[in-house]
Protein backbone atom coordinates (compact mmCIF):
# COMPACT_ATOMS: atom_id res chain seq x y z
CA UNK A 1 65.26 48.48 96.19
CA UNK A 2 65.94 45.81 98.90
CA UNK A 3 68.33 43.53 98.08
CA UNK A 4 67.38 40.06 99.27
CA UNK A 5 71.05 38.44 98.23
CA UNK A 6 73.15 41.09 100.48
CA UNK A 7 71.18 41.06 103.28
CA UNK A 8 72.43 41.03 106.97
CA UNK A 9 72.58 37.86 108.64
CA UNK A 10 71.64 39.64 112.14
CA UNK A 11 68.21 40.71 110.53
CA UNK A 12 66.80 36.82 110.74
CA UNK A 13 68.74 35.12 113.20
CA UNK A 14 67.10 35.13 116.92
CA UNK A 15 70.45 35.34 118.59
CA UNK A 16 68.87 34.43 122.19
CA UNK A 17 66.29 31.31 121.35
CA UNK A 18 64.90 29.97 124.30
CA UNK A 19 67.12 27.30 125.44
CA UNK A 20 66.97 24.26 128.30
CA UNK A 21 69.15 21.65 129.89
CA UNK A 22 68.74 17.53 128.60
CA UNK A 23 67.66 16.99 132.31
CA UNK A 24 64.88 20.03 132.20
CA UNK A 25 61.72 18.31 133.39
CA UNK A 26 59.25 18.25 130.68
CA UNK A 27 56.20 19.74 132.60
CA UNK A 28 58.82 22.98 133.31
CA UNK A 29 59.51 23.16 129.69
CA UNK A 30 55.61 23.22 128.79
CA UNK A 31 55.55 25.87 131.75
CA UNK A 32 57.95 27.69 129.71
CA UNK A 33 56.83 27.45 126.20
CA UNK A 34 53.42 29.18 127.68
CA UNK A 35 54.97 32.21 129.75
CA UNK A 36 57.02 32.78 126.75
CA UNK A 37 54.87 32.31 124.08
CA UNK A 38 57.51 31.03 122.18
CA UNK A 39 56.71 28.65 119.67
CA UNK A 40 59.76 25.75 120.51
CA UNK A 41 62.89 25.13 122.74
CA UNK A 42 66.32 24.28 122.40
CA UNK A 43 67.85 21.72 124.09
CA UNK A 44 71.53 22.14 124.50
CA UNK A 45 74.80 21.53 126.52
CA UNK A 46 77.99 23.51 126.83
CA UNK A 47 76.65 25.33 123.47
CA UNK A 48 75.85 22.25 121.78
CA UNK A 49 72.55 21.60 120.23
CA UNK A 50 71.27 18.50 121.19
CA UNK A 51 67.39 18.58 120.60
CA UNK A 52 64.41 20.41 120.00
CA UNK A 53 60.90 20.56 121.31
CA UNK A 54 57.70 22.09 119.37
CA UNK A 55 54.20 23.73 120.19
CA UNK A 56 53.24 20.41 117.73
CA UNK A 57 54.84 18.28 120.22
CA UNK A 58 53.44 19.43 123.18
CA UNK A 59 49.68 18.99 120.92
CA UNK A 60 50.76 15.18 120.48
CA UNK A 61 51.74 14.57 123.96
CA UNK A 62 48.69 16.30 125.46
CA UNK A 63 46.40 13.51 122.44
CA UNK A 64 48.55 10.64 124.07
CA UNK A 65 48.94 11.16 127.53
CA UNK A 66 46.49 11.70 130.48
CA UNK A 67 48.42 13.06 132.04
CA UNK A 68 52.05 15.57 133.25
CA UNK A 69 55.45 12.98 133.55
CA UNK A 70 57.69 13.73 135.47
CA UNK A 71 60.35 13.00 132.58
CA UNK A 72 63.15 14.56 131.28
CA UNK A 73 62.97 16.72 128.18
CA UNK A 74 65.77 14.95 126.97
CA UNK A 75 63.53 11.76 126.49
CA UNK A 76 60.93 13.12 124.40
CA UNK A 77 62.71 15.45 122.53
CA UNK A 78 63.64 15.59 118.25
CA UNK A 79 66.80 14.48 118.21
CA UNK A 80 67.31 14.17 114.43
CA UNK A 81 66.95 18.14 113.49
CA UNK A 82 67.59 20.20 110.78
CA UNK A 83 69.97 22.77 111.36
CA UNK A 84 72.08 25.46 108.96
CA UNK A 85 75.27 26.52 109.74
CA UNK A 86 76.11 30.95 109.33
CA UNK A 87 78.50 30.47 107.45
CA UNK A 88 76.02 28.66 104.50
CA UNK A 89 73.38 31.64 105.30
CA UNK A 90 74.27 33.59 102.02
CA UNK A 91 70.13 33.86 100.60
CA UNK A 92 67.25 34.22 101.89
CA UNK A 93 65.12 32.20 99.48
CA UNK A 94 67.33 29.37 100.44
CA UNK A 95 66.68 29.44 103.94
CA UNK A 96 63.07 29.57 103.09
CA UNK A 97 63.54 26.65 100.54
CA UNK A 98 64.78 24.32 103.13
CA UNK A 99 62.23 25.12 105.94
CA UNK A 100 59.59 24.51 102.97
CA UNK A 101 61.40 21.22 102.39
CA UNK A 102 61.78 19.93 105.44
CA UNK A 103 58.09 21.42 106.62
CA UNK A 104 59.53 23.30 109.45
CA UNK A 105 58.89 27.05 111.50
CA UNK A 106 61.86 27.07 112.79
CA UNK A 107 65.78 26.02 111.99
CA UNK A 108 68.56 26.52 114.48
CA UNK A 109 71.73 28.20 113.24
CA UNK A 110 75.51 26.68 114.40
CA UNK A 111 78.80 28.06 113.36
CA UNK A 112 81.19 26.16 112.21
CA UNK A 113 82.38 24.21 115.42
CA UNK A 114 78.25 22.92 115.43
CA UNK A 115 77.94 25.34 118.58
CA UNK A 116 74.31 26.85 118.74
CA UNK A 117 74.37 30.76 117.85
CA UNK A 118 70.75 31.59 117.43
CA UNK A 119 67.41 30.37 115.29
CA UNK A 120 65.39 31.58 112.05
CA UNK A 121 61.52 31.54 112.39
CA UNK A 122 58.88 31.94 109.92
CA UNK A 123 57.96 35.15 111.57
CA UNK A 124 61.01 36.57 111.01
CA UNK A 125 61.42 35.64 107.34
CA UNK A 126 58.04 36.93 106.63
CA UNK A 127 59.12 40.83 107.88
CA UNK A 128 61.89 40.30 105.91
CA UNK A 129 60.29 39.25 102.80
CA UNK A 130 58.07 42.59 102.16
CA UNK A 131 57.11 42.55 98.26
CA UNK A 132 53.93 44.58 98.75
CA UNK A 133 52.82 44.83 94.99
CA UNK A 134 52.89 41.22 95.01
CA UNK A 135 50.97 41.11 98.15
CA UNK A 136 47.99 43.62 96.76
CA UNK A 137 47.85 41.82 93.85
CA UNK A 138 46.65 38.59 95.31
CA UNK A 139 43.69 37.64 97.09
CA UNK A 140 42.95 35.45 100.24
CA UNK A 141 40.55 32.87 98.31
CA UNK A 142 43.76 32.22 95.75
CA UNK A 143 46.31 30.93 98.71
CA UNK A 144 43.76 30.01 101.53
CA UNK A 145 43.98 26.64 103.29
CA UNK A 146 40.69 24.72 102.11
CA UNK A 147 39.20 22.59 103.68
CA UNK A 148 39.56 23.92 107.06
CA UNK A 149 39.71 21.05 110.85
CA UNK A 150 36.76 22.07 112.33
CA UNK A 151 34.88 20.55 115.18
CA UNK A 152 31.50 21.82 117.28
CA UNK A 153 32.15 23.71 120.96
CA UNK A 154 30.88 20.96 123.08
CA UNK A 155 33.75 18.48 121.73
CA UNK A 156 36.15 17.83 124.53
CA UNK A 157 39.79 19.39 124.67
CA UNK A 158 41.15 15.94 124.58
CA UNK A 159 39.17 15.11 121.28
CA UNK A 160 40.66 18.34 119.68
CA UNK A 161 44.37 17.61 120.78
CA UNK A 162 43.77 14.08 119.52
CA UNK A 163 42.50 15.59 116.64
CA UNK A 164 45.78 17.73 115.98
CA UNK A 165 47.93 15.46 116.53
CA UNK A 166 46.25 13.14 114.06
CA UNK A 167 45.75 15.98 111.29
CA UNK A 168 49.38 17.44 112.01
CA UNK A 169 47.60 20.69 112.16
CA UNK A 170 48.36 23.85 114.26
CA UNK A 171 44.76 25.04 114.72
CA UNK A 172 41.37 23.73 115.26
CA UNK A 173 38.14 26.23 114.36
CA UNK A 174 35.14 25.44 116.43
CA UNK A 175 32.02 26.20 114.46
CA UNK A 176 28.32 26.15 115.02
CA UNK A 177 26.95 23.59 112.58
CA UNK A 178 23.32 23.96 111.04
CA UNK A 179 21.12 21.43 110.36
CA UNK A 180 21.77 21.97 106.62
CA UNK A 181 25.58 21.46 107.44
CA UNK A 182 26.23 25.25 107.43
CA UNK A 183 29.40 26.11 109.48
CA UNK A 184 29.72 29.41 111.03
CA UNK A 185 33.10 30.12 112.60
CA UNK A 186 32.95 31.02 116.75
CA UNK A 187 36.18 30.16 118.04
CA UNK A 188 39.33 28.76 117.56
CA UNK A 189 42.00 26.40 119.74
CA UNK A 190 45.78 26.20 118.55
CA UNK A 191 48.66 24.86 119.60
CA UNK A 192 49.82 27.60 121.71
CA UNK A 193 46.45 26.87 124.02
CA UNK A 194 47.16 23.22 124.00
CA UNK A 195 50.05 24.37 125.53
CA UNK A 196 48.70 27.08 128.20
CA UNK A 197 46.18 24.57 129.12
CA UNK A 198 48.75 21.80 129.59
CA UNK A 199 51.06 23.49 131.52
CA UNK A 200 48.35 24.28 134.31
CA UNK A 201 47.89 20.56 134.20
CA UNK A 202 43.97 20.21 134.29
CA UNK A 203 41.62 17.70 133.06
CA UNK A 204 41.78 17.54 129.89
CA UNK A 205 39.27 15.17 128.79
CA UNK A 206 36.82 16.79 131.26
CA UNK A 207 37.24 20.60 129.42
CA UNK A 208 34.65 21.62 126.73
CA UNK A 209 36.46 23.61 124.37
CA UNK A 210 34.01 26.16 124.11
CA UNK A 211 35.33 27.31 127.75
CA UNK A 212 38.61 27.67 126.46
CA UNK A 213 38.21 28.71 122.77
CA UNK A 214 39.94 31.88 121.61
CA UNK A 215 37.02 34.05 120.50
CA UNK A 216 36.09 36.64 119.02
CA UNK A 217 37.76 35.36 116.20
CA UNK A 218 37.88 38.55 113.57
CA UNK A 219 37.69 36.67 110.90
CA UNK A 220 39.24 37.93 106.76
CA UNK A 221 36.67 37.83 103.85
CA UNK A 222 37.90 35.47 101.22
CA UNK A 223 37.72 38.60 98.80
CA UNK A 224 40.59 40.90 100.97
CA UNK A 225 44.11 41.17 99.98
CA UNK A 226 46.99 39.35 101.28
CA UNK A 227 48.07 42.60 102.22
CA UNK A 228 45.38 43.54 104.13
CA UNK A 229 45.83 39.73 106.10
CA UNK A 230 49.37 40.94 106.38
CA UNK A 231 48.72 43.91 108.23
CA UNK A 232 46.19 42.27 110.71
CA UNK A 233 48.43 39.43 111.71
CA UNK A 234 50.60 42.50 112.60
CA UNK A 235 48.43 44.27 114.35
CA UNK A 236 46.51 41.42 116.03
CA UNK A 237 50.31 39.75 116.96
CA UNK A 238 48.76 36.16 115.50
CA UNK A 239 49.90 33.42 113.33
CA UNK A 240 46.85 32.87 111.55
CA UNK A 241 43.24 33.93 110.57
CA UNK A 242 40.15 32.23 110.03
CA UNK A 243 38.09 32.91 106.47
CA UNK A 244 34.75 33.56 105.55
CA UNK A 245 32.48 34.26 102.37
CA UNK A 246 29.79 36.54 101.89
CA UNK A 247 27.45 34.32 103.66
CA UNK A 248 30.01 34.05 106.91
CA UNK A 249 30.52 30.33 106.92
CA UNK A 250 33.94 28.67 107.02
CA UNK A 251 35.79 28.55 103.68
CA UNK A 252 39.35 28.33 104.53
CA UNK A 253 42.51 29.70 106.83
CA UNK A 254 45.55 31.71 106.35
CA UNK A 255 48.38 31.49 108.36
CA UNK A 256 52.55 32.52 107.88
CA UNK A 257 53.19 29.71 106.05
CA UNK A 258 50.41 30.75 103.29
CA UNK A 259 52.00 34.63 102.43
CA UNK A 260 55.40 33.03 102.31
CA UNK A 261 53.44 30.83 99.32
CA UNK A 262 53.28 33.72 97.06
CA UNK A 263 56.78 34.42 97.22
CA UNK A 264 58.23 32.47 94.87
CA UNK A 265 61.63 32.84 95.00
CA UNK A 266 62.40 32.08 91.03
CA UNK A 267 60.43 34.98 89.96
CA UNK A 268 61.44 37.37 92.41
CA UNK A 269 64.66 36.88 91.88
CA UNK A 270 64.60 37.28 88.31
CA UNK A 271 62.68 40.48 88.86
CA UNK A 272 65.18 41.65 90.75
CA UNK A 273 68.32 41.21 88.75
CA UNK A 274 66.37 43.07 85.97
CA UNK A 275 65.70 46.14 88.27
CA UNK A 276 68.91 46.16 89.98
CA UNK A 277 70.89 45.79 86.28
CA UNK A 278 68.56 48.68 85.02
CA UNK A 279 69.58 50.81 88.23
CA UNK A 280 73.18 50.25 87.17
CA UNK A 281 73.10 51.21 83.93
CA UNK A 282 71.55 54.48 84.59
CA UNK A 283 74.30 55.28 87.69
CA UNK A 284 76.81 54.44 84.73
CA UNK A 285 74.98 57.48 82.18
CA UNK A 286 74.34 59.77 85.16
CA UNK A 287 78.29 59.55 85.65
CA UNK A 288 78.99 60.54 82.02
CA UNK A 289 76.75 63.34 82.35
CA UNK A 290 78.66 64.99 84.69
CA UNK A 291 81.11 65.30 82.59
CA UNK A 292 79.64 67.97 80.21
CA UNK A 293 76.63 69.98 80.48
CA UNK A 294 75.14 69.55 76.75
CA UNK A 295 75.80 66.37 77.25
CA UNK A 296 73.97 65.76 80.37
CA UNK A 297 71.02 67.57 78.85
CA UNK A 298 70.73 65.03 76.10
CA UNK A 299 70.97 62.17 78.01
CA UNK A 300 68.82 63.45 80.85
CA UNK A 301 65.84 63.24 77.96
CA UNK A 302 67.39 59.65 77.57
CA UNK A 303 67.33 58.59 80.72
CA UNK A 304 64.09 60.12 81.39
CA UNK A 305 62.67 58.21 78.55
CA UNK A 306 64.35 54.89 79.54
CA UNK A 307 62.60 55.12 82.98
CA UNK A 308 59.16 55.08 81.43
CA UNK A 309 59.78 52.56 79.48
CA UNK A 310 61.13 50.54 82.63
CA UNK A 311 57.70 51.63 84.07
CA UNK A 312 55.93 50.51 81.84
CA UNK A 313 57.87 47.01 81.51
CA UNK A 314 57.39 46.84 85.13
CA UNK A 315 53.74 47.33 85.03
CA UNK A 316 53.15 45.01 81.91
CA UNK A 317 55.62 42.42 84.00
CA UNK A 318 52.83 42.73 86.37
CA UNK A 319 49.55 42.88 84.20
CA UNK A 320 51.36 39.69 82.60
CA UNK A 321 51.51 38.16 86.54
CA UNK A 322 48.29 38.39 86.77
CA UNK A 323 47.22 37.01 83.75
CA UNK A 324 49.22 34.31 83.84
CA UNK A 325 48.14 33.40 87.14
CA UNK A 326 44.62 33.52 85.96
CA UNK A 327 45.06 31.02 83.57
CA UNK A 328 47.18 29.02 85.92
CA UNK A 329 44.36 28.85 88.32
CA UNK A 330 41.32 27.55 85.44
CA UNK A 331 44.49 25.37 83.94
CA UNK A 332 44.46 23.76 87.75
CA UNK A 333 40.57 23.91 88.08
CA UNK A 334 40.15 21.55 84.63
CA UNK A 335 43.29 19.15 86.02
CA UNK A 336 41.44 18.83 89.17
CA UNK A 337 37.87 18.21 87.91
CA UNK A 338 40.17 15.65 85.34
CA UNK A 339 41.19 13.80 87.94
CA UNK A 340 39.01 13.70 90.46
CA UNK A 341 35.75 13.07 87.71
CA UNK A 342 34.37 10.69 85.42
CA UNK A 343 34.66 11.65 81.92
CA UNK A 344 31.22 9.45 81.29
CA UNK A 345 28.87 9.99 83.98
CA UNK A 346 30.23 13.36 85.28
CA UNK A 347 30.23 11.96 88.47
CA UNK A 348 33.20 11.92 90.90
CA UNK A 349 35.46 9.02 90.34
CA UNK A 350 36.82 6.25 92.62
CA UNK A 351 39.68 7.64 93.64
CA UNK A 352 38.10 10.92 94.50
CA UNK A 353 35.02 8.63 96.06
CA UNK A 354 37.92 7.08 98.55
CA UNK A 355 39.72 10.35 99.33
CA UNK A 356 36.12 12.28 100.26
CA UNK A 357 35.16 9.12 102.23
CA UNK A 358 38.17 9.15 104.30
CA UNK A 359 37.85 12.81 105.13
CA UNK A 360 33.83 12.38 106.33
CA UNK A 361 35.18 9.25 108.38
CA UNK A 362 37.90 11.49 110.18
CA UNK A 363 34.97 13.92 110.68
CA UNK A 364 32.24 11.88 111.93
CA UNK A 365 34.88 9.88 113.82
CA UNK A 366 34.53 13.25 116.16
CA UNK A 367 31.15 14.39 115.90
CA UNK A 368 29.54 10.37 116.29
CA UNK A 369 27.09 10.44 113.96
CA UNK A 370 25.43 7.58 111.35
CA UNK A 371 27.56 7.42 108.09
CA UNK A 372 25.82 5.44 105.27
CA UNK A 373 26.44 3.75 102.05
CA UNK A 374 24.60 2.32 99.03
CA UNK A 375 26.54 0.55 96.51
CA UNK A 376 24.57 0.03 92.89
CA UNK A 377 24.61 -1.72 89.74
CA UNK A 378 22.63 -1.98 86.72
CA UNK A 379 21.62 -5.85 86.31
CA UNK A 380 22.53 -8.35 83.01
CA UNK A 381 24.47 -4.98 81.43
CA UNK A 382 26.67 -7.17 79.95
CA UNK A 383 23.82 -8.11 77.92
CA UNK A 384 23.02 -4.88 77.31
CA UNK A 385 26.08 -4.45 75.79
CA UNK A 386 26.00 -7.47 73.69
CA UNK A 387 22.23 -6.17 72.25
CA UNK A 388 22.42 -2.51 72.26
CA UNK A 389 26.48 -1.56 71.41
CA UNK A 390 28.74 0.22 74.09
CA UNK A 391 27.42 3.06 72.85
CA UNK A 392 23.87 2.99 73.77
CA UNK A 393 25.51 1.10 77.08
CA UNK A 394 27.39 4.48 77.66
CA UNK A 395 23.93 6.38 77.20
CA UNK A 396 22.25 4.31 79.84
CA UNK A 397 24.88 4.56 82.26
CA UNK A 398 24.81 8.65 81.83
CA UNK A 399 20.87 8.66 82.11
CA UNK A 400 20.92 6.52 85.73
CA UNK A 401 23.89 9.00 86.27
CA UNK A 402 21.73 11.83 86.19
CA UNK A 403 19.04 10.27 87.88
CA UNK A 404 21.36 10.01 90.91
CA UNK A 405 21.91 13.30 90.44
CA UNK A 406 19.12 14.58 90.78
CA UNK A 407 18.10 12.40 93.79
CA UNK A 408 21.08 12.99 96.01
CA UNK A 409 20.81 16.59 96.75
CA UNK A 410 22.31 17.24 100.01
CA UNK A 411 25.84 19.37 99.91
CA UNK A 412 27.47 16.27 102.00
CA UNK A 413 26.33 13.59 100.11
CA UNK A 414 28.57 12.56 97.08
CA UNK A 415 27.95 10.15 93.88
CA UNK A 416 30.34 8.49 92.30
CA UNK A 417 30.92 5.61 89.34
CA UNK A 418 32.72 3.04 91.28
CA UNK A 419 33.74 1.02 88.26
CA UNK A 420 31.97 -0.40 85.47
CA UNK A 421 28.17 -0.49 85.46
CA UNK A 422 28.24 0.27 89.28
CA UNK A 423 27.63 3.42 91.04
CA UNK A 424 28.21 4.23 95.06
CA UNK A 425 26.36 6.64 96.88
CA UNK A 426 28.13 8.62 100.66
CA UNK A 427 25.38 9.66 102.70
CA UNK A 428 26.89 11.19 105.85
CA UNK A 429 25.07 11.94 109.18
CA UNK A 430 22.07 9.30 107.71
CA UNK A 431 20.61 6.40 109.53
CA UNK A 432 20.52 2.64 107.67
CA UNK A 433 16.38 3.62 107.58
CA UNK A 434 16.67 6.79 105.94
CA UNK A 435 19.37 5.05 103.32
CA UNK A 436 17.13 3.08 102.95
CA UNK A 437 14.22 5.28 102.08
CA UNK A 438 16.90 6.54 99.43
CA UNK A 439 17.63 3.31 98.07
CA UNK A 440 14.06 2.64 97.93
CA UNK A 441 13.50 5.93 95.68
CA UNK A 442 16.70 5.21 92.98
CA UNK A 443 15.16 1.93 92.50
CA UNK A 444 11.93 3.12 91.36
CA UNK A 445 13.15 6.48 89.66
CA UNK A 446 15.59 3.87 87.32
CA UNK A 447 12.13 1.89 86.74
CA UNK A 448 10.44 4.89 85.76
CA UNK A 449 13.11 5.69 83.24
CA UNK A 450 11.63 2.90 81.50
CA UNK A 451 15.39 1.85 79.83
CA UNK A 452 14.92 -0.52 77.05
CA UNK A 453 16.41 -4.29 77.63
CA UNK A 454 14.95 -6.79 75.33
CA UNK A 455 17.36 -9.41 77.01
CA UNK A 456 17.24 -9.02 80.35
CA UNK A 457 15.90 -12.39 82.67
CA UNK A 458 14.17 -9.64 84.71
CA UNK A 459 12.08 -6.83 82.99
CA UNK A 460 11.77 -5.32 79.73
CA UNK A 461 13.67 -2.35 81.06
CA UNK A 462 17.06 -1.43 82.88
CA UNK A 463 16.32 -2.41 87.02
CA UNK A 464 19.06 -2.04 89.72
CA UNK A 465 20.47 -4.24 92.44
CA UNK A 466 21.42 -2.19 95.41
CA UNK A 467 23.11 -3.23 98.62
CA UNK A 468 22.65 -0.89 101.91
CA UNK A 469 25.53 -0.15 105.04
CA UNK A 470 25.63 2.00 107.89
CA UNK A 471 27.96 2.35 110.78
CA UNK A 472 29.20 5.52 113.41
CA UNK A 473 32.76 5.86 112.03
CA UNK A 474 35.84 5.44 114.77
CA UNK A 475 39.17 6.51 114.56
CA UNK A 476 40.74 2.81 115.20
CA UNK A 477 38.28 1.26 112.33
CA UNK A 478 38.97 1.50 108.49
CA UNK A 479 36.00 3.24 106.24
CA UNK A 480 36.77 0.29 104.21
CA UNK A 481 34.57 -2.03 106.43
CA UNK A 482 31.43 -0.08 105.79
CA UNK A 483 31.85 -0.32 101.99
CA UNK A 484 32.76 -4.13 102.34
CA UNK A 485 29.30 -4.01 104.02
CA UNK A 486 27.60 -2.41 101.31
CA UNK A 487 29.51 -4.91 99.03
CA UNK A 488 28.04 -7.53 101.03
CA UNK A 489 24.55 -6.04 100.74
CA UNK A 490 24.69 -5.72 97.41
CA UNK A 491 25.86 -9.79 97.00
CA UNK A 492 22.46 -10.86 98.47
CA UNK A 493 20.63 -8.72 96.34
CA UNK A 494 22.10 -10.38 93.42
CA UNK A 495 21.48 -13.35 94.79
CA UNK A 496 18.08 -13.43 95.63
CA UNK A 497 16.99 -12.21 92.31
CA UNK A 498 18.25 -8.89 91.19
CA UNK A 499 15.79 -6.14 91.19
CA UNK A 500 15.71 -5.36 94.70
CA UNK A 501 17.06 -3.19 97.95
CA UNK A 502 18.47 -5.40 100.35
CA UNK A 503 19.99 -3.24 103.98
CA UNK A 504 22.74 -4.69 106.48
């Protein structure tokens, strides 16, 4: 049994981390990082550490530069870092609890007189941490990043960097898209190209990525093992993989950071200190045995029988893991769709409306495409209200629900109640016509319901005003302007009768 509190300090420091000067010219440090393949440098003088300087930082100075200054490392490098002295290196887990804190891959280790004496990485904490069962129990689709930064392979190197450096993200997977918006992994960029490619110094902005894309890719199945991702980080010497279902589109990433996830240091530990105490206790009867050999007979059958039963509390322990985690994960599911839906309409809810929008902005920021919004509302519901009850006013609401539904079919496109009596409709990579066209058909399908409304100025039944927007996203322009539009829209609808599309 491997004891993760006694273990030796020499197993997780790197006692020789790459190191620099404060006056090391910054395009010889990027020259470094990529002959090394080393994933950050220290900065230090006469043994003290003064600075540090990431892969991620080379990624945001690639997105904000056009090109190589000739400036000193020392200008551009973290100056407020974490750091962990040996002598306060007594567990594992809590070296792994403060890189997870502090969102970190690497710490540097001081001694006592704050003099640099090596580094812990990721890498090195994951070959240390080796509890297989737990490993073979899981599987990829449980821990997997998702969704996954992806972007098409004529998109520019620039864009991508910019695109890291936005996300905060080590890895960009370049993807064929369908028309039907499948995405089929081909390639991949990550931070360690970023900084390859900058330390040639070329032309960024005039690179396709799909001339410099890592590829073949071997991509995981979502249904294999964290074991089996494991062993082919090992084997392939990589920091991450790219996942696939059983149709081989995109569904999510795993990288070093994701297997540390399922070691949660709480349980292990307890785990541990069971075993270990267990161990003891039978070292303690083996001793008395010795002693006398009728005696060690008898409490060979003890001991004997005590070990199944620690067998079997071991394997129930893990049965019970299992379980547990089961529920955990349909526990999580109901939170989510909780939170994210409304309990009325079934529909996605405004919060959850705002978060999807702001990812599809991000992504069509990239790919330039049409992003368009209709924005809806059922007309005089008030006195719908006031004539039917909230009840039947809760039963109209869920029938135009459905409606939209049923209408909006795409995988992209996303419904939502946006408060109230109003609906909102996200119809990504769609002209202000063909919103239109879609406008156009909810109008007539909520006609055709033929909805009761004595009271309404308009019609016998339940009509809709609805107010049309579309714009090409940009980085530098809020997603809030296009649903302003929409707002807009919608106004002058209202206000020149009701009962009708109006487009902006």
């Amino acid at each position: 049994m491997l004891n993760y509190n006694k273990f030796s300090i020499q197993e997780i420091i790197e006692p020789q981390p790459l190191t620099v000067k404060p006056e090391t010219l910054l395009g010889e440090v990027i020259t470094l990082l990529s002959q090394t393949k080393a994933n950050c440098v220290l900065i230090t003088e006469n043994k003290r550490l003064l600075g540090i300087y990431t892969e991620r930082d080379v990624v945001n100075f690639a997105a904000n530069s056009d090109k190589l200054v000739d400036i000193a490392i020392a200008d551009v490098m973290t100056k407020n870092l974490i750091c962990i002295k040996q002598s306060e290196i007594t567990d594992i887990f809590g070296v792994l609890h403060l890189m997870r804190h502090h969102k970190i891959r690497h710490i540097p280790v001081v001694n006592d007189d704050n003099e640099l004496i090596g580094a812990i990485a990721l890498q090195t904490l994951r070959n240390c941490l080796k509890p297989s069962d737990m490993l073979r129990l899981r599987q990829v689709r449980e821990l997997m990043e998702s969704p996954v930064i992806y972007s098409h392979s004529e998109t520019s190197l620039l864009d991508i960097a910019v695109l890291m450096a936005h996300k905060r993200i080590s890895c960009v997977v370049i993807s064929e898209i369908t028309p039907n918006r499948e995405v089929f992994p081909v390639g991949i960029i990550t931070e360690m190209d970023i900084v390859r490619l900058q330390a040639q110094r070329l032309d960024m902005a005039a690179i396709k990525v799909h001339t410099v894309m890592s590829r073949p890719i071997q991509p995981i199945k979502d249904s294999d093992t964290l074991w089996y991702a494991n062993q082919k980080m090992q084997q392939m010497k990589v920091r991450r993989l790219v996942v696939i279902d059983q149709y081989k589109q995109l569904c999510g990433i795993v990288t070093q950071t994701t297997l540390l996830k399922v070691l949660d240091p709480l349980e292990m530990q307890t785990l541990i200190n069971v075993l270990q105490q267990t161990v003891k206790e039978k070292t303690q009867q083996l001793q008395e045995i010795n002693q006398d050999l009728q005696e060690e007979i008898k409490q060979r059958q003890e001991i004997e029988l005590a070990l199944r039963e620690s067998e079997t509390r071991y394997r129930n322990m893990a049965i019970q893991q299992v379980v547990a985690s089961q529920k955990l994960e349909l526990i999580n599911k109901r939170l989510e769709k909780m939170a994210n839906y409304d309990y009325l309409t079934e529909l996605a809810n405004r919060r959850y409306f705002n978060e999807y929008l702001h990812q599809i902005w991000q992504r069509l920021s990239v790919e330039k495409v049409y992003l368009s919004v209709i924005m809806c509302d059922c007309d005089y519901f008030k006195n719908y209200n006031d004539t039917y009850g909230h009840q039947a006013g809760d039963k109209c609401l869920f029938q135009i629900a459905k409606l939209l539904k049923k209408t909006i079919t795409r995988p992209d496109d996303m419904v939502a109640r946006y408060g109230g009596e109003e609906f909102v409709i996200l119809l990504p990579d769609t002209t202000l016509e063909n919103a239109v066209c879609v406008a156009k058909r909810i109008h007539a399908g909520v006609t055709s319901l033929h909805i009761t409304h004595s009271t309404s100025p308009l019609s016998n039944f339940v009509t809709l005003s609805l107010g049309v927007a579309s714009t090409i996203p940009q980085f530098n322009i809020a997603a809030d302007v296009l649903i302003e539009k929409a707002d807009h829209a919608l106004y002058q609808a209202k206000n020149k009768g009701r009962d009708r599309v109006i487009a902006t």
